[in-house]
Protein backbone atom coordinates (compact mmCIF):
# COMPACT_ATOMS: atom_id res chain seq x y z
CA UNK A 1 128.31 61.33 74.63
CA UNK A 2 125.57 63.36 76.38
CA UNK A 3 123.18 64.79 73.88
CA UNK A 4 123.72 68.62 73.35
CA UNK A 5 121.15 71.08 73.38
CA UNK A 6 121.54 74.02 70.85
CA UNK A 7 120.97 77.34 71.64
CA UNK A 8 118.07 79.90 70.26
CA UNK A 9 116.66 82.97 71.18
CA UNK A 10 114.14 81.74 73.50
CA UNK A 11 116.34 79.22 75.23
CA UNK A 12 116.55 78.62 78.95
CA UNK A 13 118.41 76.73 80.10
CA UNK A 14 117.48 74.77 83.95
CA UNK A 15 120.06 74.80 86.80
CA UNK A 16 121.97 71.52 86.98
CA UNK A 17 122.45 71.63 83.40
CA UNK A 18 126.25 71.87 81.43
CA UNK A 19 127.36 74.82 79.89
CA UNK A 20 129.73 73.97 76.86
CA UNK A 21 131.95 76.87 75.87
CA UNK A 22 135.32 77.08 74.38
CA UNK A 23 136.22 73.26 75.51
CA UNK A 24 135.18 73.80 79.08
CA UNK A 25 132.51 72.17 80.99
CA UNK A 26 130.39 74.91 83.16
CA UNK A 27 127.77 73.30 86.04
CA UNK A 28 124.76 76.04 86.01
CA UNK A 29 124.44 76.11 90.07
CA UNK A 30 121.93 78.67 90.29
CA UNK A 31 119.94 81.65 88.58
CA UNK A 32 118.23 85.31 89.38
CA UNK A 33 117.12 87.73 87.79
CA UNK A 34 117.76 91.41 87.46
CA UNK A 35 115.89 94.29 86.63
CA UNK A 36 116.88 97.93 86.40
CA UNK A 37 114.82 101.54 85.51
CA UNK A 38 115.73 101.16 81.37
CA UNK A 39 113.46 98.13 81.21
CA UNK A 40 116.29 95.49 80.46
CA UNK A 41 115.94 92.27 82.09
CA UNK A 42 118.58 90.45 82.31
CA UNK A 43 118.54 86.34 83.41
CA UNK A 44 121.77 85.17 85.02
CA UNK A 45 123.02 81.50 85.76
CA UNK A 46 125.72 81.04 88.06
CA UNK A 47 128.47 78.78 86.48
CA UNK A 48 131.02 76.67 88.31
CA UNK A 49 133.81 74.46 87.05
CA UNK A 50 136.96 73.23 88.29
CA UNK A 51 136.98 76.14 91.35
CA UNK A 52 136.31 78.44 88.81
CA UNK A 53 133.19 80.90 88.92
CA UNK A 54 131.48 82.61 86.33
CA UNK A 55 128.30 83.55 84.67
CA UNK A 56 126.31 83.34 81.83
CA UNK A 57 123.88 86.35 81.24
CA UNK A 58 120.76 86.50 78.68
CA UNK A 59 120.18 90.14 78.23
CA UNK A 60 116.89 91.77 76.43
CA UNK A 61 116.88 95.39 75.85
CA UNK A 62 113.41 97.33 75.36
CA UNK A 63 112.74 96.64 72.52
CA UNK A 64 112.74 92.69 73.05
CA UNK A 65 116.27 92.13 71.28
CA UNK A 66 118.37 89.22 72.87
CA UNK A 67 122.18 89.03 73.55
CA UNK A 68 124.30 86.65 75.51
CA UNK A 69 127.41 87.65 77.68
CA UNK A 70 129.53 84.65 79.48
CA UNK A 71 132.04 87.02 81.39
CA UNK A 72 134.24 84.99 84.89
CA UNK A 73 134.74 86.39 87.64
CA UNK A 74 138.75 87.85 88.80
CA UNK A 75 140.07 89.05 91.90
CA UNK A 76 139.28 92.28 92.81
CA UNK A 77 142.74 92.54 94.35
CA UNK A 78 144.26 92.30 90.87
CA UNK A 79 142.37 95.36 89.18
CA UNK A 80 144.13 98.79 89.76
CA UNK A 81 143.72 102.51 88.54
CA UNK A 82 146.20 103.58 86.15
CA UNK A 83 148.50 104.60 88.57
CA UNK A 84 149.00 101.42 90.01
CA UNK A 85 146.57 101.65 93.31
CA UNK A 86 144.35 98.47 93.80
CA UNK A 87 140.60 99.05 93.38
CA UNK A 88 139.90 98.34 96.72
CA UNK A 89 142.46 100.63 98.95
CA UNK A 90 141.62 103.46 96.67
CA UNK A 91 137.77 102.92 98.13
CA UNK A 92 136.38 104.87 95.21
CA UNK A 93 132.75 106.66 95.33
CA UNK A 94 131.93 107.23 92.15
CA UNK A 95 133.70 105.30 89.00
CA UNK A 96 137.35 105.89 88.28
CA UNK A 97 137.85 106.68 84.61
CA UNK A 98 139.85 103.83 83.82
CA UNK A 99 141.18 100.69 85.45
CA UNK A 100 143.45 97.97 84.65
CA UNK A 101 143.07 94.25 84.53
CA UNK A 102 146.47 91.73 83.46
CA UNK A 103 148.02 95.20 82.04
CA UNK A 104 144.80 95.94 79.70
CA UNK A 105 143.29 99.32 79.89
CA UNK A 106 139.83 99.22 80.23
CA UNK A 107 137.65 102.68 80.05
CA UNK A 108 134.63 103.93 82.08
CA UNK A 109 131.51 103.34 79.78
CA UNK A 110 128.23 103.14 82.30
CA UNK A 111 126.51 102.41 85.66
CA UNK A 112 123.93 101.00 86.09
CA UNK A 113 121.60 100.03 89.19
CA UNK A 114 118.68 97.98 89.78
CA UNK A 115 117.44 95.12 91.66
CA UNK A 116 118.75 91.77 91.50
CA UNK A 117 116.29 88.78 92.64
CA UNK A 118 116.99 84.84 92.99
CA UNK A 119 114.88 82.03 92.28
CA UNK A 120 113.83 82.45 96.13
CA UNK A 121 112.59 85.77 95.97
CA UNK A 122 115.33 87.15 97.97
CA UNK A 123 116.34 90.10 96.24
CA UNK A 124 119.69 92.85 96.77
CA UNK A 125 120.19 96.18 95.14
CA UNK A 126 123.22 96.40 93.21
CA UNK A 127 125.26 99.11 91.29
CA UNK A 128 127.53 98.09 88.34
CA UNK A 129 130.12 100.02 87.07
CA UNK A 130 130.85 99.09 82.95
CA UNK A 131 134.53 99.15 81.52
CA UNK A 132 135.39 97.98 77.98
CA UNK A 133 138.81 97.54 76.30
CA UNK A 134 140.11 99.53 73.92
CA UNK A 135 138.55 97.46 70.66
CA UNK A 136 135.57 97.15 72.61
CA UNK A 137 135.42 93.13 72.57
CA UNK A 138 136.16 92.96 76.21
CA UNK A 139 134.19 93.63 79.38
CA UNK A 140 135.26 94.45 83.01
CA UNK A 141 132.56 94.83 85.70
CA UNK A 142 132.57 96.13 89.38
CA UNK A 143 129.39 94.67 91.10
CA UNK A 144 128.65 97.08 94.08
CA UNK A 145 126.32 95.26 96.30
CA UNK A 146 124.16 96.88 99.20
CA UNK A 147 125.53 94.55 101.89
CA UNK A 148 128.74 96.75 101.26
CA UNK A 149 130.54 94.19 99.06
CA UNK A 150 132.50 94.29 95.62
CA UNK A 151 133.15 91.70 93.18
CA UNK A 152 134.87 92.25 89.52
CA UNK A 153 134.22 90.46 86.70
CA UNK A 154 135.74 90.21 82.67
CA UNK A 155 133.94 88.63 79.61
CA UNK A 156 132.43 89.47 76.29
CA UNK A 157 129.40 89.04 74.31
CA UNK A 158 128.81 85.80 72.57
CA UNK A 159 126.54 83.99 70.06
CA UNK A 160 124.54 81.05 70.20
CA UNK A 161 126.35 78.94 67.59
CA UNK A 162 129.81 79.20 70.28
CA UNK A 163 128.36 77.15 73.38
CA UNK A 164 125.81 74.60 73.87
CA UNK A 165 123.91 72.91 76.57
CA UNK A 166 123.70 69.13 77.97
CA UNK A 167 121.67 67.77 80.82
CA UNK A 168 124.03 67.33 84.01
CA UNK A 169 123.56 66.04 87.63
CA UNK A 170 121.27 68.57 89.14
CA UNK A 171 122.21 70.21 92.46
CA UNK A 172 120.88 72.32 94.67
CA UNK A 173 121.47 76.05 93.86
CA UNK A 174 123.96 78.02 95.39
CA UNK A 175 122.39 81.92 96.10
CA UNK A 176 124.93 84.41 96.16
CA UNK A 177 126.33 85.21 99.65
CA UNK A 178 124.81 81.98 101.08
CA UNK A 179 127.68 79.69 101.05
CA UNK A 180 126.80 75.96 101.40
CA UNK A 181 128.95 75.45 104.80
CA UNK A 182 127.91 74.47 108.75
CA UNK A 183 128.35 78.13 109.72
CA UNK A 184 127.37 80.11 106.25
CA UNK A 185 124.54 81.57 108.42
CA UNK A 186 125.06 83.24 111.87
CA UNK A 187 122.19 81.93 113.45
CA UNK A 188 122.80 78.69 112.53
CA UNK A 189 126.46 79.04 113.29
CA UNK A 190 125.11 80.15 117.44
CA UNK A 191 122.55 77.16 117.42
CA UNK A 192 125.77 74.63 116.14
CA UNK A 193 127.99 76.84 119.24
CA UNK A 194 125.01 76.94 121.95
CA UNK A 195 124.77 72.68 122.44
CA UNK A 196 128.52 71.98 122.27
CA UNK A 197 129.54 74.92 124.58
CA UNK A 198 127.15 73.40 127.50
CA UNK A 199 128.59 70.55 127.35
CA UNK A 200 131.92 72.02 128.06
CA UNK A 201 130.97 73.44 130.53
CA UNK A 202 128.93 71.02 132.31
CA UNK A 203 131.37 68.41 131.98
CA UNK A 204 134.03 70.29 133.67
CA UNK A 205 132.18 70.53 136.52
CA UNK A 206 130.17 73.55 136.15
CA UNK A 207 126.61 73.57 137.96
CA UNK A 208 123.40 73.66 135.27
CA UNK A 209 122.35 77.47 135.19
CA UNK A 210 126.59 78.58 135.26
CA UNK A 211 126.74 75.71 132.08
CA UNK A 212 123.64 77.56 130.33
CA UNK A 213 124.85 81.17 130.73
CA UNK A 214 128.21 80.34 129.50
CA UNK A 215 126.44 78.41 126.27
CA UNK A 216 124.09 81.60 125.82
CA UNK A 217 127.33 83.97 126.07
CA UNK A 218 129.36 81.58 123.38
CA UNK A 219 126.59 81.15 120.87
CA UNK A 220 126.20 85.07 121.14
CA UNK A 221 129.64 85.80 120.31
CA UNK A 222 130.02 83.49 117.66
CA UNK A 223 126.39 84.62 115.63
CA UNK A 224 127.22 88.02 116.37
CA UNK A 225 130.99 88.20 114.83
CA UNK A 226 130.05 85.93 111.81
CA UNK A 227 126.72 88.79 111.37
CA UNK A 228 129.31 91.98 111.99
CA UNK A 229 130.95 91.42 108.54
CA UNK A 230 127.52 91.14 106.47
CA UNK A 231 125.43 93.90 108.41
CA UNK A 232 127.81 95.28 110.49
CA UNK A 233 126.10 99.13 111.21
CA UNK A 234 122.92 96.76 112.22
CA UNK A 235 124.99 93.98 114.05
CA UNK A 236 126.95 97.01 116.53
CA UNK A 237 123.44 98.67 116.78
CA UNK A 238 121.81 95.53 117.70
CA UNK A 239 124.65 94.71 120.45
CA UNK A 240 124.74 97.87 122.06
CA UNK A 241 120.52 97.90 122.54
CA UNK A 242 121.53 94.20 124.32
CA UNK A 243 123.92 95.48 126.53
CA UNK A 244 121.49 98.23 127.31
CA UNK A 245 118.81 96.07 128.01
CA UNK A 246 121.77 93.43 130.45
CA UNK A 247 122.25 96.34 132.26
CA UNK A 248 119.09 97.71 133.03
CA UNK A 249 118.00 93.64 133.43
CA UNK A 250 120.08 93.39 136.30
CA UNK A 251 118.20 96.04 138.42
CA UNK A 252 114.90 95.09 136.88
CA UNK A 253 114.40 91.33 136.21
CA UNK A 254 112.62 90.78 132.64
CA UNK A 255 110.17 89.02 133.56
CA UNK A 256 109.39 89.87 137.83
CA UNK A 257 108.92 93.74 137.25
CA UNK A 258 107.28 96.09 134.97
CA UNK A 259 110.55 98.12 134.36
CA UNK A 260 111.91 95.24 133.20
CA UNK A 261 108.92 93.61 131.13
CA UNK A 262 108.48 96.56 129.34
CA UNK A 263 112.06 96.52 128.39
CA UNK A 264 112.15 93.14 127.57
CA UNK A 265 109.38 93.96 124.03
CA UNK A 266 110.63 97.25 123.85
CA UNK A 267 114.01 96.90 122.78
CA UNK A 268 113.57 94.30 119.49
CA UNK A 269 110.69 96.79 118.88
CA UNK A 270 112.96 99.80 119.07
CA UNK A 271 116.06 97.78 117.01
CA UNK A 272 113.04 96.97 113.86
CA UNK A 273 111.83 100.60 113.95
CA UNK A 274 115.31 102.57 114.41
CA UNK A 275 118.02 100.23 113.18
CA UNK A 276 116.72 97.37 111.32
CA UNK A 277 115.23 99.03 108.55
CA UNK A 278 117.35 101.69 107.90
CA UNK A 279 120.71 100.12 108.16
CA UNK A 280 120.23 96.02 107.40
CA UNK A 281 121.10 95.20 103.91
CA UNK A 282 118.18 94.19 102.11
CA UNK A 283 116.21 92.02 101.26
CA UNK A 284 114.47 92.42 104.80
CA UNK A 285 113.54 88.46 105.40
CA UNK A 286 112.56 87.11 108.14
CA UNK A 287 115.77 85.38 108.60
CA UNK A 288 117.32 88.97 108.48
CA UNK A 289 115.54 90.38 110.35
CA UNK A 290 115.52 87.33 113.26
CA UNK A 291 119.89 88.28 112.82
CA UNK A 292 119.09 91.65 113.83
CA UNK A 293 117.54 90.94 116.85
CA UNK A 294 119.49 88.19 117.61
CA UNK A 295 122.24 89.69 120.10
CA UNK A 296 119.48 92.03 121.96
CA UNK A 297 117.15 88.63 122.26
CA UNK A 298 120.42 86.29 123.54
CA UNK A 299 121.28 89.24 125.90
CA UNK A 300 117.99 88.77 127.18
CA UNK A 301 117.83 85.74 127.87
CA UNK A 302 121.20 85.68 129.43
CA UNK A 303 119.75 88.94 131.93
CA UNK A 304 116.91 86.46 132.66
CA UNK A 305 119.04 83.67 133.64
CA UNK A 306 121.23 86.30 135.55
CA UNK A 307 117.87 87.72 137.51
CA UNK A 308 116.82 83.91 138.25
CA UNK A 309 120.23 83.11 139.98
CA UNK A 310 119.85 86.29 141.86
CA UNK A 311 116.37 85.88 143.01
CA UNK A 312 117.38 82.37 144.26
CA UNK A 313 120.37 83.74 146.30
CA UNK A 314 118.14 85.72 147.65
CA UNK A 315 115.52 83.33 148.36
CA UNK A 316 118.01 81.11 150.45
């Protein structure tokens, strides 16, 4: 049997390691951080087993005491207020009084906000609202994240002598929101589209510069409606300055005319200054911020393909 690490005050445990608690084997798949105004800093691991999520949470308060808190996450779709709405029709502002969770009444204690980072750097604001049972033992959290989503979330407090840890078959970690899957990233998903839809099209027969625009047009759809669900206000801003910029492309070539070369840096300037900032959730990466510009750049490039064909017609 696997040696077993025991837990103290100053323990930290590594991702890839085994979480032992109450007979059930958790894989620690990744860890952040998260920081709020108070001064409590809080280290998370992510914990996975058998389909399951959770995640195991090593709090210190001001003055430097530590507490542990294993709490797994539940579907959102099964907590409801008291009168038998779900959580997520109601569409709540501010923190119902009390909600209920497997027919347990759980009251409004706190919120809290504050800034949660990952081992990355990438970092998210987030807003928690605390409910506790009536005895107090038991914990129900709604995670409010800046990207617009919700997640819920029921555990308790727990000391070290009740889990353990054992060395495990290390992984790479899993960040929240970044699922480990061919398309988890719309850019990547449009780069996977752009190859494969030129082919179709080439191979049925379609001439070289029709095959390209078609590609250009298919990997902007697909990047763009896998980005409108995590920034959508910045995804619908970012398509309407491309279909701007297509428009006024076709009367003024991008790259022929000064009209249109001025366009052509204007608009992802305009879409960082106006939209990006304001509306895209953070953190503001590079990647992010590369999304955001994404449909007005593809339009682009699909207006200068356009222009070329024209010029050529005309040439003939």
């Amino acid at each position: 049997m696997p040696e077993q690490t025991p837990v103290s005050s100053d323990s930290s445990p590594r991702v890839g390691m085994i979480l032992v608690h109450e007979g059930m084997d958790w894989t620690l798949a990744g860890r952040s951080t998260y920081k709020n105004p108070d001064a409590w800093q809080i280290t998370e691991w992510e914990c996975e087993a058998g389909g399951r999520s959770g995640s195991l949470l090593k709090e210190i308060d001001p003055s430097g005491r530590i507490t542990w808190f294993f709490t797994t996450e539940i579907p959102a779709s099964a907590v409801r207020l008291p009168d038998g709405k779900g959580l997520i029709q109601a569409k709540a502002a501010s923190p119902p009084e009390a909600l209920v969770y497997e027919g347990e009444t759980y009251r409004y204690a706190e919120t809290t906000e504050g800034t949660h980072e990952d081992d990355s750097g990438e970092s998210q604001r987030k807003t928690t609202w605390d409910y506790w049972d009536a005895r107090h033992q038991f914990n129900l959290a709604i995670e409010l994240w800046a990207d617009g989503s919700l997640e819920c979330y029921r555990g308790q407090y727990i000391l070290p002598g009740q889990f353990t840890f054992r060395q495990g078959r290390s992984r790479p970690a899993a960040r929240r929101g970044t699922p480990l899957r061919l398309g988890g990233h719309p850019l990547r998903l449009a780069l996977v589209v752009l190859p494969f839809a030129y082919l179709v099209s080439f191979f049925t027969n379609h001439p070289i510069d029709v095959s390209l625009t078609f590609a250009l047009a298919a990997a902007l759809t697909a990047g763009w409606l896998s980005a409108l669900r995590h920034a959508p206000l910045a995804a619908l801003a970012a398509l309407l300055a491309g279909a701007v910029a297509a428009a006024v492309f076709w009367r003024f070539p991008p790259l022929t005319t000064w009209p249109g070369a001025a366009l052509f840096f204007a608009t992802p300037l305009a879409v960082r200054l106006l939209v990006y900032f304001r509306f895209a959730p953070g953190p503001h990466t590079p990647d992010q911020f590369a999304l955001a510009l994404g449909p007005a750049g593809i339009a682009g490039l699909i207006a200068w393909v356009v222009s070329g064909l024209l010029l050529s017609r005309e040439a003939k």
